[in-house]
C-alpha atoms as a PDB file:
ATOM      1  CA  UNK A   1     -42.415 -82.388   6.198  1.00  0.00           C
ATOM      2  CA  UNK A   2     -39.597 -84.353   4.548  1.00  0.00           C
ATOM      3  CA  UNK A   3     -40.749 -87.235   7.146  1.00  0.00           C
ATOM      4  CA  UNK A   4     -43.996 -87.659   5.890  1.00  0.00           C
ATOM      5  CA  UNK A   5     -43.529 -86.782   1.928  1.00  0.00           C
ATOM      6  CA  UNK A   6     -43.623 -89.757  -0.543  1.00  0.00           C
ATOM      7  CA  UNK A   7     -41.800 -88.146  -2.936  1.00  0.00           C
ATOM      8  CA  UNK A   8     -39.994 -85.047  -3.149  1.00  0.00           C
ATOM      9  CA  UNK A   9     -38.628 -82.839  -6.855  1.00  0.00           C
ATOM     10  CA  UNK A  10     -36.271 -80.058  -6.911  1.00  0.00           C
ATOM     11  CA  UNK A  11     -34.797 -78.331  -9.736  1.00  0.00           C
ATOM     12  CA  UNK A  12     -30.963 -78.059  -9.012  1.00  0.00           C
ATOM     13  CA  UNK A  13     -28.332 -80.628  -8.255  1.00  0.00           C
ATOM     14  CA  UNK A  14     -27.272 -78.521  -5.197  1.00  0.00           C
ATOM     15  CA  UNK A  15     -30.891 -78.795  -3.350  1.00  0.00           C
ATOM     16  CA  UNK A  16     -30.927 -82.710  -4.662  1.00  0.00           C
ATOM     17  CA  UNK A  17     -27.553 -83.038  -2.907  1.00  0.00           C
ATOM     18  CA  UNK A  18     -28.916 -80.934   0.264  1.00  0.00           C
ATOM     19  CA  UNK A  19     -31.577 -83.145   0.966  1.00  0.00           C
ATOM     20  CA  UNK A  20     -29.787 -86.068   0.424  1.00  0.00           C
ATOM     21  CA  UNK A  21     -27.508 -85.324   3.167  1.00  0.00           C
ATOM     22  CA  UNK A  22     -30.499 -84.861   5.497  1.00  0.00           C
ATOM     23  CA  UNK A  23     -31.203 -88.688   5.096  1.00  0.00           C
ATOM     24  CA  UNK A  24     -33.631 -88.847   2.367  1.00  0.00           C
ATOM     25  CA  UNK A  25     -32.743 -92.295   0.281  1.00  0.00           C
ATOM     26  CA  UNK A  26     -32.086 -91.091  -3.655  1.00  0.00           C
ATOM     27  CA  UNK A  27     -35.544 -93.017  -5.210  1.00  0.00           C
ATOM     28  CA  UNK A  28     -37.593 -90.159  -3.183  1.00  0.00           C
ATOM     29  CA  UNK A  29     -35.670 -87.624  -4.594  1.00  0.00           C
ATOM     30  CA  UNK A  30     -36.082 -86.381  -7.931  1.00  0.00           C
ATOM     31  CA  UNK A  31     -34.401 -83.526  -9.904  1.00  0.00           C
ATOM     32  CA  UNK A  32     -36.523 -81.722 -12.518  1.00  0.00           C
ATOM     33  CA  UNK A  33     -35.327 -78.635 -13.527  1.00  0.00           C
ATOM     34  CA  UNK A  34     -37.167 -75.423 -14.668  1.00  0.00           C
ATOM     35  CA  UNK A  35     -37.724 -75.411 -18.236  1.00  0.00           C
ATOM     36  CA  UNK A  36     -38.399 -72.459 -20.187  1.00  0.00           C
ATOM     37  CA  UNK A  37     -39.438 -73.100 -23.819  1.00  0.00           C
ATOM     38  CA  UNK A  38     -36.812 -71.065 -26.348  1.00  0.00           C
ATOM     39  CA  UNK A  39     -38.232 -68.428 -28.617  1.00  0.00           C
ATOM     40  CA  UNK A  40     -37.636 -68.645 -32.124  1.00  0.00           C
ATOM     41  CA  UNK A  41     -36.344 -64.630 -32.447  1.00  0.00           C
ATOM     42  CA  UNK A  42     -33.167 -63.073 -30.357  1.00  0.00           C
ATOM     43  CA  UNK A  43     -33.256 -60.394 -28.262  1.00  0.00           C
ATOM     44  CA  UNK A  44     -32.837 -56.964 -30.193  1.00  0.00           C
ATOM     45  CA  UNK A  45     -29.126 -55.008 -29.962  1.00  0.00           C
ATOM     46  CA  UNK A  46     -29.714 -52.009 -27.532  1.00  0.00           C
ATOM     47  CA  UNK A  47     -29.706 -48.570 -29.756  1.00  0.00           C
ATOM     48  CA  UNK A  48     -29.843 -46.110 -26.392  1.00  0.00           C
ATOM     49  CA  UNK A  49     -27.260 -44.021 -25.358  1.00  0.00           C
ATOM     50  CA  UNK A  50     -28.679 -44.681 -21.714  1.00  0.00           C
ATOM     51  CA  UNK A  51     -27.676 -47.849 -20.063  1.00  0.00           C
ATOM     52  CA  UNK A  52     -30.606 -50.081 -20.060  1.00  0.00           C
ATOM     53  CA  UNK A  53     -30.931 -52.503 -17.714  1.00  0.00           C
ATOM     54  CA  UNK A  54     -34.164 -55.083 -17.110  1.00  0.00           C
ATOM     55  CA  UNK A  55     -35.357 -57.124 -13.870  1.00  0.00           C
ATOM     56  CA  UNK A  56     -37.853 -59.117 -13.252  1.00  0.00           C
ATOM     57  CA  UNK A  57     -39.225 -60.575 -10.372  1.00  0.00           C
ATOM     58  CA  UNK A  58     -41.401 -60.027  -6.762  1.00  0.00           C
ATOM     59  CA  UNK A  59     -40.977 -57.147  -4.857  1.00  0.00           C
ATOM     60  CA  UNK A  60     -39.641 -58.865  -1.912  1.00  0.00           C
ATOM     61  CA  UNK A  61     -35.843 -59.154  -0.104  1.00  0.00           C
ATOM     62  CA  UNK A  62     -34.305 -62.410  -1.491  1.00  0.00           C
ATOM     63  CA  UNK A  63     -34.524 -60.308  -5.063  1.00  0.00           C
ATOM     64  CA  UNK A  64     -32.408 -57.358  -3.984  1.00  0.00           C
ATOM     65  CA  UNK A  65     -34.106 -54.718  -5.996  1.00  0.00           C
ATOM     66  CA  UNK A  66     -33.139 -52.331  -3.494  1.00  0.00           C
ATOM     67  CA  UNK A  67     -29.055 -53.439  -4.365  1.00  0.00           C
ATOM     68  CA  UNK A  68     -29.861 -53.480  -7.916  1.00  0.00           C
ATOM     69  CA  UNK A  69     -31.393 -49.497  -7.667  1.00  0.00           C
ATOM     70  CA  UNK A  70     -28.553 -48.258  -5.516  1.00  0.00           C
ATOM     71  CA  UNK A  71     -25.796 -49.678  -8.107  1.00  0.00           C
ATOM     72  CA  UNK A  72     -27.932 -48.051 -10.979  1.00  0.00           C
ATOM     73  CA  UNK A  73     -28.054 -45.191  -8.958  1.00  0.00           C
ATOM     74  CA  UNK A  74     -24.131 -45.257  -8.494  1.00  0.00           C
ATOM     75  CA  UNK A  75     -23.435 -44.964 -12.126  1.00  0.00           C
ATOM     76  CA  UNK A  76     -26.021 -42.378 -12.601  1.00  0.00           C
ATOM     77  CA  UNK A  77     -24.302 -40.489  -9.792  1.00  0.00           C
ATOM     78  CA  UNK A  78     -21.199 -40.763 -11.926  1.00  0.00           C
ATOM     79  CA  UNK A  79     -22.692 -39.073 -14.596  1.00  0.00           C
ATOM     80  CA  UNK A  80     -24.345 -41.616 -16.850  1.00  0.00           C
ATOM     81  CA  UNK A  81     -27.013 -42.101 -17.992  1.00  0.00           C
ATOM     82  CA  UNK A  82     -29.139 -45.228 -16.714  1.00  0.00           C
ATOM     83  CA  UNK A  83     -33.169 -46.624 -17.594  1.00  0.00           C
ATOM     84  CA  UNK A  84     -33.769 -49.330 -15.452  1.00  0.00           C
ATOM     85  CA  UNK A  85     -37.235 -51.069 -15.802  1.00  0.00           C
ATOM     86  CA  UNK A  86     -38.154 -53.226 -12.482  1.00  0.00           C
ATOM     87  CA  UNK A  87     -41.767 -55.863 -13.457  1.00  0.00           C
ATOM     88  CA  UNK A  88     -42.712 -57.726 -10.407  1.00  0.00           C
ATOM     89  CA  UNK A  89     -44.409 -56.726  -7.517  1.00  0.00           C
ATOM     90  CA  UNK A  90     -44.242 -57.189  -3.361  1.00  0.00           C
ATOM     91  CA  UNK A  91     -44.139 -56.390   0.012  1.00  0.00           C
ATOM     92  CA  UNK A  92     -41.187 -53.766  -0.740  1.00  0.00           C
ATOM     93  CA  UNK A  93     -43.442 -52.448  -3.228  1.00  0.00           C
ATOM     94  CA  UNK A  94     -43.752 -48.928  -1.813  1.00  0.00           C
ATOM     95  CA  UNK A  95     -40.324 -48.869   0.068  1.00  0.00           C
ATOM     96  CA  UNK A  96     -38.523 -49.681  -3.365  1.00  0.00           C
ATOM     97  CA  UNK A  97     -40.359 -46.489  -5.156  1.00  0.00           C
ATOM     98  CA  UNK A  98     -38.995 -44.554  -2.473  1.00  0.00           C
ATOM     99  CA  UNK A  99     -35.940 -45.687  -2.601  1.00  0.00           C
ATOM    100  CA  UNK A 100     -35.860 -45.359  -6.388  1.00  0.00           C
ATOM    101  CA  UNK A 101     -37.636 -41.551  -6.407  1.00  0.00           C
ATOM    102  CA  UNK A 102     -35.497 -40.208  -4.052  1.00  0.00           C
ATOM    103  CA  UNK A 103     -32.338 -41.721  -6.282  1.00  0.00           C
ATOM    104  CA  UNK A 104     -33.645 -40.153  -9.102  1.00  0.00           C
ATOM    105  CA  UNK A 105     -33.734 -36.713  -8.121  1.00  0.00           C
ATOM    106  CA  UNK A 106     -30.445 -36.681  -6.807  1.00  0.00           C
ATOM    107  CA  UNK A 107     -28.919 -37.850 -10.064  1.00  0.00           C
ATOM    108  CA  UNK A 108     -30.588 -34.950 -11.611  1.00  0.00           C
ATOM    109  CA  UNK A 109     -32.665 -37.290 -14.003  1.00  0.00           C
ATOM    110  CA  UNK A 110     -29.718 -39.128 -15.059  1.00  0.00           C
ATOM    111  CA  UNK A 111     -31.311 -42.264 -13.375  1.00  0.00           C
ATOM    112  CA  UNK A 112     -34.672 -43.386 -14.503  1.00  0.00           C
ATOM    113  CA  UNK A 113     -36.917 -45.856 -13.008  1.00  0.00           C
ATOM    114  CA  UNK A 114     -40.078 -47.570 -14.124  1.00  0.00           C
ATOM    115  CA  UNK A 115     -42.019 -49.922 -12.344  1.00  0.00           C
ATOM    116  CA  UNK A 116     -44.199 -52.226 -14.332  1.00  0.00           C
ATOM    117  CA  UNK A 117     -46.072 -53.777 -11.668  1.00  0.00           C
ATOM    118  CA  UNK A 118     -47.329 -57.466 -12.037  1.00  0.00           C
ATOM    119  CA  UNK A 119     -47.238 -58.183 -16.198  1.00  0.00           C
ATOM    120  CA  UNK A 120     -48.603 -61.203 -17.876  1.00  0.00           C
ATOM    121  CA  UNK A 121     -45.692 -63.573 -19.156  1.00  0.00           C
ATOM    122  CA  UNK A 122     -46.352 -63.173 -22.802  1.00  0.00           C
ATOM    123  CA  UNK A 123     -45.700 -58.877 -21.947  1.00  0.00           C
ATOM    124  CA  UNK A 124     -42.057 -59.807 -20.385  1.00  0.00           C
ATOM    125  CA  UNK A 125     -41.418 -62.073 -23.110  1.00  0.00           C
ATOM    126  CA  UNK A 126     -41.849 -59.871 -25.778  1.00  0.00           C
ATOM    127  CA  UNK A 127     -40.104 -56.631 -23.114  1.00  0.00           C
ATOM    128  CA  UNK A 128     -37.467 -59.128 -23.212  1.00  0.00           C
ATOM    129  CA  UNK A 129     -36.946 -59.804 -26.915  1.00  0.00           C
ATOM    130  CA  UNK A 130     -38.047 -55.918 -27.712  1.00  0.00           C
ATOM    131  CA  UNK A 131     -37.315 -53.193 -25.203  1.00  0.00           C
ATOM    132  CA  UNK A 132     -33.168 -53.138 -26.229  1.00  0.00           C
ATOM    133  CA  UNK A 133     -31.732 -53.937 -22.862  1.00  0.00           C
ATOM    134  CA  UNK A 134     -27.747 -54.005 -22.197  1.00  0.00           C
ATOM    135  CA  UNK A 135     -28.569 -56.901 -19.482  1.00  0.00           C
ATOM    136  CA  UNK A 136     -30.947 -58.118 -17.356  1.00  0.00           C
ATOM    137  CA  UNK A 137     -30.191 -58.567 -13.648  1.00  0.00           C
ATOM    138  CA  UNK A 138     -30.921 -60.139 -10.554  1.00  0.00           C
ATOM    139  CA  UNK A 139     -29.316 -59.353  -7.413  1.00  0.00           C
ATOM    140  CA  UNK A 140     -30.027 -61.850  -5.143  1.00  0.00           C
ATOM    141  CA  UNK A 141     -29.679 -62.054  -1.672  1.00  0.00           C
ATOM    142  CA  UNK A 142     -29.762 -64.251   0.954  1.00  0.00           C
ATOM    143  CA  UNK A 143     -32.587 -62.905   3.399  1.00  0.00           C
ATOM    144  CA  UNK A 144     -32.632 -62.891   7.144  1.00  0.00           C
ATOM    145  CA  UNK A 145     -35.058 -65.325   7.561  1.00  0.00           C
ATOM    146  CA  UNK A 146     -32.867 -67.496   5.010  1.00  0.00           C
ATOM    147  CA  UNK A 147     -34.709 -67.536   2.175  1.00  0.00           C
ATOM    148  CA  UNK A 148     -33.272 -67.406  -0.908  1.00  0.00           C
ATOM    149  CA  UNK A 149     -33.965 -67.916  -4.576  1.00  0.00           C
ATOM    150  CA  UNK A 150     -33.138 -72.036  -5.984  1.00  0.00           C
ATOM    151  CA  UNK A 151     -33.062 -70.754  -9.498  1.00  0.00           C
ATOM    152  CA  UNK A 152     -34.708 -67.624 -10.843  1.00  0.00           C
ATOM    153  CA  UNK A 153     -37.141 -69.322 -14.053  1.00  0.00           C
ATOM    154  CA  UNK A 154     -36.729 -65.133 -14.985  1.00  0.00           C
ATOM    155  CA  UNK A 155     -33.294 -65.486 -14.929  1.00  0.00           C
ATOM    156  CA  UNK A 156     -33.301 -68.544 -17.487  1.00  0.00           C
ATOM    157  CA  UNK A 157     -36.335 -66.472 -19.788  1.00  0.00           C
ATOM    158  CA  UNK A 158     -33.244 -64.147 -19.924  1.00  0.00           C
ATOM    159  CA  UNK A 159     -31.068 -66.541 -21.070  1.00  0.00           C
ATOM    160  CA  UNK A 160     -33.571 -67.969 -23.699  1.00  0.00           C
ATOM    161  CA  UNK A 161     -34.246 -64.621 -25.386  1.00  0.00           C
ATOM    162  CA  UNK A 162     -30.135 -63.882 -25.705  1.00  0.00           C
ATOM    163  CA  UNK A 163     -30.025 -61.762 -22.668  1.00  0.00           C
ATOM    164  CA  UNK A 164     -26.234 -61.188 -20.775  1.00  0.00           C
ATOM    165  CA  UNK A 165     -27.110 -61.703 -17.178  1.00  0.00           C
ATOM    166  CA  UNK A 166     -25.906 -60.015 -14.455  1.00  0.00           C
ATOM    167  CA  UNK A 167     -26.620 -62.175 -10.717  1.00  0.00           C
ATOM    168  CA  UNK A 168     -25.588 -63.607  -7.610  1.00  0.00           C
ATOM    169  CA  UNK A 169     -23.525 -66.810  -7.380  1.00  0.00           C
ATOM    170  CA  UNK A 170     -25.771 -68.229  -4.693  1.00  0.00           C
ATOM    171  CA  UNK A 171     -25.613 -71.973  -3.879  1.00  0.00           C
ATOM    172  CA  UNK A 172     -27.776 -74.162  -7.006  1.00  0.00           C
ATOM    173  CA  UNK A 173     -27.026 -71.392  -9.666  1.00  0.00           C
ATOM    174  CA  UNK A 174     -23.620 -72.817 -10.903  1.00  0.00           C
ATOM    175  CA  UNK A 175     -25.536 -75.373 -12.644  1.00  0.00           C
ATOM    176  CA  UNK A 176     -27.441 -73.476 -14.918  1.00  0.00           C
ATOM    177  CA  UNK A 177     -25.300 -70.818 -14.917  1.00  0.00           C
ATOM    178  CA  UNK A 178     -21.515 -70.391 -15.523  1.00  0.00           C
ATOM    179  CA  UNK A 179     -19.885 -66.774 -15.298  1.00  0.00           C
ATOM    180  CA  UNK A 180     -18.323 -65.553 -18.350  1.00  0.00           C
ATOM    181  CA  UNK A 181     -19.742 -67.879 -20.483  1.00  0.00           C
ATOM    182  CA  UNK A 182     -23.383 -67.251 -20.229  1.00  0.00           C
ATOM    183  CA  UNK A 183     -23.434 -64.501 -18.193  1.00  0.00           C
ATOM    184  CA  UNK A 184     -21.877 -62.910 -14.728  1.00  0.00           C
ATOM    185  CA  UNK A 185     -21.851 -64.516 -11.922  1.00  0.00           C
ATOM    186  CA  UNK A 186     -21.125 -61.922  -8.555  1.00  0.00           C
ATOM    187  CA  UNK A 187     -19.870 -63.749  -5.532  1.00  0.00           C
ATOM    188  CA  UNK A 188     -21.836 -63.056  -2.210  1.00  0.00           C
ATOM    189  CA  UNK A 189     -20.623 -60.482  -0.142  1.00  0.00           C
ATOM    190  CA  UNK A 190     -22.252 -58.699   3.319  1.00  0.00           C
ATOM    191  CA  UNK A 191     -23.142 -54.915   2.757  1.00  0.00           C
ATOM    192  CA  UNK A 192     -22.261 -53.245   6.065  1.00  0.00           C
ATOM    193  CA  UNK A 193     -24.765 -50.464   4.970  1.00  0.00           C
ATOM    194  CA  UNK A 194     -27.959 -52.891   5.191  1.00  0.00           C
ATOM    195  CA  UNK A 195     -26.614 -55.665   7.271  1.00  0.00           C
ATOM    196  CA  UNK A 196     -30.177 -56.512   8.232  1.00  0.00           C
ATOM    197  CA  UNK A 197     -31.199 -56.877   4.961  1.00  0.00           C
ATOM    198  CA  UNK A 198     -29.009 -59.861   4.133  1.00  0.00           C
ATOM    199  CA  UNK A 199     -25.757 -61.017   2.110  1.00  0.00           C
ATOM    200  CA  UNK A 200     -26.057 -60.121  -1.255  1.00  0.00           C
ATOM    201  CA  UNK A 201     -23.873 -58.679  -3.987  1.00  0.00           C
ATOM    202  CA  UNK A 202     -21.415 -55.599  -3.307  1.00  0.00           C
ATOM    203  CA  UNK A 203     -22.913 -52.885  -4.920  1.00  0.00           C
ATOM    204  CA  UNK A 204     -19.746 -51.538  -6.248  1.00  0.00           C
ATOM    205  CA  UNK A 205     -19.472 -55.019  -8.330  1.00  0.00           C
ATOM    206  CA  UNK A 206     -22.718 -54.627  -9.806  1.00  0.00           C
ATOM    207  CA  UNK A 207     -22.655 -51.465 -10.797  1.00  0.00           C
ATOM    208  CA  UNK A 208     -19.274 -52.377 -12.349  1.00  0.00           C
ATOM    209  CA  UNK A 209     -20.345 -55.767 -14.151  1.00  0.00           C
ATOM    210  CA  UNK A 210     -23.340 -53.444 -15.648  1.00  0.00           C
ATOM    211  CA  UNK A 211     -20.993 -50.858 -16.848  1.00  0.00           C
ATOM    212  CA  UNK A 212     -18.783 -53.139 -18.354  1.00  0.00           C
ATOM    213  CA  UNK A 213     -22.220 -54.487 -20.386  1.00  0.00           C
ATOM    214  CA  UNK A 214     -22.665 -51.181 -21.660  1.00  0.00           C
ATOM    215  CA  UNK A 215     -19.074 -50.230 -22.258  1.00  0.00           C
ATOM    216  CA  UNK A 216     -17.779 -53.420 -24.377  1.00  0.00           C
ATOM    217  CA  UNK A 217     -20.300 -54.769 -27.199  1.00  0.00           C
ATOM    218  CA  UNK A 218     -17.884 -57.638 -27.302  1.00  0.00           C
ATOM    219  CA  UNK A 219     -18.453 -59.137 -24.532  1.00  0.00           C
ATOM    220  CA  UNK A 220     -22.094 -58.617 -24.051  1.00  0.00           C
ATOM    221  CA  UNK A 221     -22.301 -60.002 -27.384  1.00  0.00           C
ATOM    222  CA  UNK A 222     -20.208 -62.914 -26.510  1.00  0.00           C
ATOM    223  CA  UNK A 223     -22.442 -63.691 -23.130  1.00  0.00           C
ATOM    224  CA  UNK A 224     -25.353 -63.339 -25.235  1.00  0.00           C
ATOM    225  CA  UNK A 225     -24.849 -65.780 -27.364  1.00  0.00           C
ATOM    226  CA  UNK A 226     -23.475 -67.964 -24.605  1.00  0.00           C
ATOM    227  CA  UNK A 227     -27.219 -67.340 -23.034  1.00  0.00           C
ATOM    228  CA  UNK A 228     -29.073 -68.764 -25.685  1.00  0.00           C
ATOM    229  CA  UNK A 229     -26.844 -71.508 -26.615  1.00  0.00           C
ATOM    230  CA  UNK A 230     -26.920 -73.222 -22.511  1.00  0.00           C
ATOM    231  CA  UNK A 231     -30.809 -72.354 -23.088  1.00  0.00           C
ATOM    232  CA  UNK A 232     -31.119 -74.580 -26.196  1.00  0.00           C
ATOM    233  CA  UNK A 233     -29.179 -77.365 -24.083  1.00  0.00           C
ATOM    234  CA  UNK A 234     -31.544 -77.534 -21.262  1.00  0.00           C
ATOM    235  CA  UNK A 235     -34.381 -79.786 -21.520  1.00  0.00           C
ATOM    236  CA  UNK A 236     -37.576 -78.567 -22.760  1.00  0.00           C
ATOM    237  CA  UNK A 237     -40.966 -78.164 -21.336  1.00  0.00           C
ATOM    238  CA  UNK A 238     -42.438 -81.006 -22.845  1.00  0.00           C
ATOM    239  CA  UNK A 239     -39.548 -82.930 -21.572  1.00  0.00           C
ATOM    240  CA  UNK A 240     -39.459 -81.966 -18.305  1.00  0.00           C
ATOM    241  CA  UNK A 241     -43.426 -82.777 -18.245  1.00  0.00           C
ATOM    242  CA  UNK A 242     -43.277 -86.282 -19.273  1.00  0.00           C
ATOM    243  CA  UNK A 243     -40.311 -86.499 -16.417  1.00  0.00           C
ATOM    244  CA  UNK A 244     -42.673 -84.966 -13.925  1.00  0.00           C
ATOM    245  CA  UNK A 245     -46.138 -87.630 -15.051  1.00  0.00           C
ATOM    246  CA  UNK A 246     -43.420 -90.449 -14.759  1.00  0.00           C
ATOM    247  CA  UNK A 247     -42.549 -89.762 -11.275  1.00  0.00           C
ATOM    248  CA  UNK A 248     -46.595 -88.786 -10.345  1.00  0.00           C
ATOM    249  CA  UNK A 249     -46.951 -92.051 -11.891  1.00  0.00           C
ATOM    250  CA  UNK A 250     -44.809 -94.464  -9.989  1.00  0.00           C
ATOM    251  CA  UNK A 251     -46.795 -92.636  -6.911  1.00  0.00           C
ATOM    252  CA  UNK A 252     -50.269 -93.356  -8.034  1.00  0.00           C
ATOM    253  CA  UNK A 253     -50.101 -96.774  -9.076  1.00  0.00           C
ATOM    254  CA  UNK A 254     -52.733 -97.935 -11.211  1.00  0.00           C
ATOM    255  CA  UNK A 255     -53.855 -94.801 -12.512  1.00  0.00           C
ATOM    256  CA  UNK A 256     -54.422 -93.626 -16.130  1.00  0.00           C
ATOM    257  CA  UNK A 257     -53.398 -90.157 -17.324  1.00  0.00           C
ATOM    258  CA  UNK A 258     -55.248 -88.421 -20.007  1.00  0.00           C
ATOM    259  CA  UNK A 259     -53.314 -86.286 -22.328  1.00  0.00           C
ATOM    260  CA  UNK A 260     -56.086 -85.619 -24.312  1.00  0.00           C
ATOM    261  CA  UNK A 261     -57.420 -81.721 -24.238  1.00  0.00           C
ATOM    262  CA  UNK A 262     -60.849 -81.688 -22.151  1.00  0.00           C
ATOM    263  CA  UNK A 263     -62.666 -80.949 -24.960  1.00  0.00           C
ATOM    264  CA  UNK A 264     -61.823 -83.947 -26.938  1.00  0.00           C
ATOM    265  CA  UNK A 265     -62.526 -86.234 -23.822  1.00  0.00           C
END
């Protein structure tokens, strides 16, 4: 595939790097990262007692839902009290409800789970901005197969609306993405309890970082406002998109693109 591409984007310095190094001459290569446009309002403060925490993202095991219930699950066991709202959904669809029902009745309805299901972007924007979250998370893993996330574009929606993020330091995420400043960052660890399922974050690490979220307004203010400040650095859509028609450009010489709406054409 690489062979016989004419071009090839990617959207973090670490894949640009990676396929570099597998021969591909730099001109073929070009890095256009995600762009997310910034809203003009903030993310509200959360108000609940309960620790609320927000994901979003497919149902599948490079996400590690299944990490992020069982450290939810973990402080719930510990008596607090935790609302964690999962939107996205998968091939772990049913497996992750079970996992999150039986969780919930062993905590005694400390732990509360709601699954939103596929949601139209405008809904998670405004869940985002609105529904008083501590953090949102993203535990990802590295799956047996070896996929693995480049850069969550939920994870930088986060960001955007003045979310503290909670997520995995995989390889490409450092450069969008700087523990302690705009969020944390949890180094990759093995789980001996679901080798199978891939490295991912320790448990005990999440449920900790979350915690801490909940526990001291400081900080979550502080990585808050880190968030939206690297968001309003990045480049924006409409940046990104006149990158991207420059490079389809130089590969279709002599064409003519029309910016026009179709209606006006």
């Amino acid at each position: 595939v690489l062979n016989q591409a004419a071009h090839i984007s990617t959207i973090t310095p670490f894949h640009r790097e990676r396929l570099l190094r597998a021969g591909l001459p730099s001109a073929q290569v070009t890095l256009l990262p995600c762009a997310v446009a910034v809203p003009a309002d903030v993310a509200a403060l959360p108000t609940s007692a309960s620790l609320r925490v927000l994901t979003v993202g497919r149902l599948v095991p490079k996400k590690g839902h299944d990490l992020l219930i069982d450290a939810c699950a973990a402080l719930a066991g510990k008596g607090r009290s935790v609302e964690l709202v999962i939107v996205g959904e998968g091939e772990q669809g049913l497996a992750l409800r079970q996992l999150a029902a039986r969780h919930m009745t062993e905590t005694g309805g400390r732990f509360k789970v709601e699954f939103r299901g596929e949601t139209p972007a405008e809904v998670v924007r405004s869940l985002m901005l609105h529904g008083g979250f501590h953090a949102f998370a993203l535990a990802c893993r590295i799956a047996p197969d070896g996929d693995r996330d480049g850069l969550p574009v939920a994870l930088l929606e986060a960001q955007a609306c003045g979310l503290p993020t909670v997520t995995t330091s995989l390889p490409g995420f450092e450069s969008q993405l700087q523990d302690d400043r705009d969020g944390l960052l949890l180094p990759v660890a093995p789980d001996r309890r679901r080798v199978s399922d891939g490295p991912g974050p320790e448990r005990a690490s999440l449920a900790a970082a979350l915690a801490c979220l909940q526990d001291v307004p400081v900080l979550r203010a502080r990585l808050a406002a880190g968030a939206r400040q690297q968001a309003e650095l990045r480049p924006t859509p409409a940046a990104v998109g006149r990158r991207l028609m420059e490079m389809l450009g130089r590969l279709l010489p002599g064409a003519v693109y029309d910016a026009r709406p179709l209606e006006g054409r």
